[in-house]
Protein backbone atom coordinates (compact mmCIF):
# COMPACT_ATOMS: atom_id res chain seq x y z
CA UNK A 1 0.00 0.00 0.00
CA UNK A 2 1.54 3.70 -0.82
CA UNK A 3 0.59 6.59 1.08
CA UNK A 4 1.06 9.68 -0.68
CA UNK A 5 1.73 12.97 1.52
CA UNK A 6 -0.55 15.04 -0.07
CA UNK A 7 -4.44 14.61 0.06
CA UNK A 8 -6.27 13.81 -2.27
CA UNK A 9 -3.12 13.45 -4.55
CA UNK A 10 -2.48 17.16 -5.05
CA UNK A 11 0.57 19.09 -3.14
CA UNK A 12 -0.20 20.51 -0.47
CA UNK A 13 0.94 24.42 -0.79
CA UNK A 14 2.91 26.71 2.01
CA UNK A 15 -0.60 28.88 3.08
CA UNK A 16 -0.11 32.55 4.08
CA UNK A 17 -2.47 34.31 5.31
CA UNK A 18 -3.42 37.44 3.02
CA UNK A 19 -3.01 40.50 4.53
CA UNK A 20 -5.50 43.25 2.75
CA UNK A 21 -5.31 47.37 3.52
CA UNK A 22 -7.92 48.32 5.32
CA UNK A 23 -9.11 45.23 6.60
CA UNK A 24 -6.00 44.67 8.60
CA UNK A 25 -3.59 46.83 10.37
CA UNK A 26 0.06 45.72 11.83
CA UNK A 27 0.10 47.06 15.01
CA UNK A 28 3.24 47.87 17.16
CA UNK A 29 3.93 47.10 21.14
CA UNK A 30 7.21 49.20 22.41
CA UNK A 31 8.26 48.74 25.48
CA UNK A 32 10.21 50.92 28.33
CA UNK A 33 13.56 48.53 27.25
CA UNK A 34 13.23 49.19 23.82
CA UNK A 35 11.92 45.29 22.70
CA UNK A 36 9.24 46.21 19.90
CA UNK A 37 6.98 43.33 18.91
CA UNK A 38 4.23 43.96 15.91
CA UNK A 39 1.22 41.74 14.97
CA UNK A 40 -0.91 42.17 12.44
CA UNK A 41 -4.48 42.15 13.01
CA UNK A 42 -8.40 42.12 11.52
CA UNK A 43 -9.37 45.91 12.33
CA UNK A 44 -12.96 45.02 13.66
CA UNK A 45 -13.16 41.53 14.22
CA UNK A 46 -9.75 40.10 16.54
CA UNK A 47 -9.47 41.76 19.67
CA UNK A 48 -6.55 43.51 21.29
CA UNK A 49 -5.93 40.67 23.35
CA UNK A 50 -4.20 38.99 20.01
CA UNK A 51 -1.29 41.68 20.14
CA UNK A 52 -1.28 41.01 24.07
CA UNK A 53 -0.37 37.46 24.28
CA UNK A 54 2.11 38.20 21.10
CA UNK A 55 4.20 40.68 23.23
CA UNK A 56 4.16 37.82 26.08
CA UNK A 57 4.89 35.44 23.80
CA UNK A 58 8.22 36.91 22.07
CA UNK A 59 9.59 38.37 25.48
CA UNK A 60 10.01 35.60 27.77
CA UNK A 61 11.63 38.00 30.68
CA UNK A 62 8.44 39.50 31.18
CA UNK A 63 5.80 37.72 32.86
CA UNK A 64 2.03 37.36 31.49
CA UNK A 65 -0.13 39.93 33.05
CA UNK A 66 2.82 42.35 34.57
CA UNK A 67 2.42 45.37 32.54
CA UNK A 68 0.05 47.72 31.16
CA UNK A 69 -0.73 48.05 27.88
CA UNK A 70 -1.35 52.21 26.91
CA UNK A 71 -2.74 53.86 23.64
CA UNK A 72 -2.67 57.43 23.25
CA UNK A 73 -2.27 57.66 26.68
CA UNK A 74 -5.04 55.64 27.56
CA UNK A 75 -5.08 52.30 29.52
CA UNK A 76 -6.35 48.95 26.62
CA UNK A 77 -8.37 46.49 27.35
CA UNK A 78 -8.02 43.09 25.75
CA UNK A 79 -11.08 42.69 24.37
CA UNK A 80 -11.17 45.85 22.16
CA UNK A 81 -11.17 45.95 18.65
CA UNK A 82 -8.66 48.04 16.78
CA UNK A 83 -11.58 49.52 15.13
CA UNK A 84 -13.16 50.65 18.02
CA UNK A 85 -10.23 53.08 19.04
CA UNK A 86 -9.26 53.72 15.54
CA UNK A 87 -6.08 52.30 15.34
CA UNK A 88 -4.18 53.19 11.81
CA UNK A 89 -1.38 50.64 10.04
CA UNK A 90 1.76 50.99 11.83
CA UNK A 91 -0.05 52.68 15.56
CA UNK A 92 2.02 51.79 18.38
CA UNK A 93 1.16 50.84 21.51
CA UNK A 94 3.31 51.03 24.94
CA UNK A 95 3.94 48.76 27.58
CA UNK A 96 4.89 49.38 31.16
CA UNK A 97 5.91 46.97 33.68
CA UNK A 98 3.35 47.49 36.62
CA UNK A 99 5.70 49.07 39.66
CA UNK A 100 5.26 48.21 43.06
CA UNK A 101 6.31 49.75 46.23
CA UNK A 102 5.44 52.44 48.83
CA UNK A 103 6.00 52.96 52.15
């Protein structure tokens, strides 16, 4: 019996997503280090939260759910849309480390 790797016997094909203006937008996350990590994103369908986990994901130093993540000044929340504060191709978004401490 032969198996072939493809299905079906065609080839299977390296898939990238298409990226179309307008309907997506790379987004940027800068942090106080300097690390910048971009993701590109569905303007009004995937939520911030995407872009989120990507910046956790490619800095392993920093751990998930230390920081704040600021756009024009203003604190994000993950499950906003791009859209909904709208974000432009190549908008950047900071990241602090939360501080603690007091006396």
């Amino acid at each position: 019996m032969m198996r072939s790797g493809a299905r079906g016997g065609e080839e299977e094909e390296d898939r990238k997503p298409v990226i179309k203006p307008g309907v997506h937008v790379t987004i940027k996350v800068q942090d106080t280090e300097g690390r910048t990590v971009e993701r590109t994103v569905r303007r009004s369908t995937q939520k911030l939260q995407v872009v989120m986990d990507a910046y956790y994901a490619s800095v392993p130093d920093v751990t998930y759910g230390t920081g704040r993540f600021l756009y024009d000044g203003g604190r994000l929340s993950a499950g906003q849309t791009p859209a909904e504060l709208e974000m432009e191709e190549g908008d950047e978004i900071d990241f602090f480390t939360e501080m603690l401490g007091g006396g």
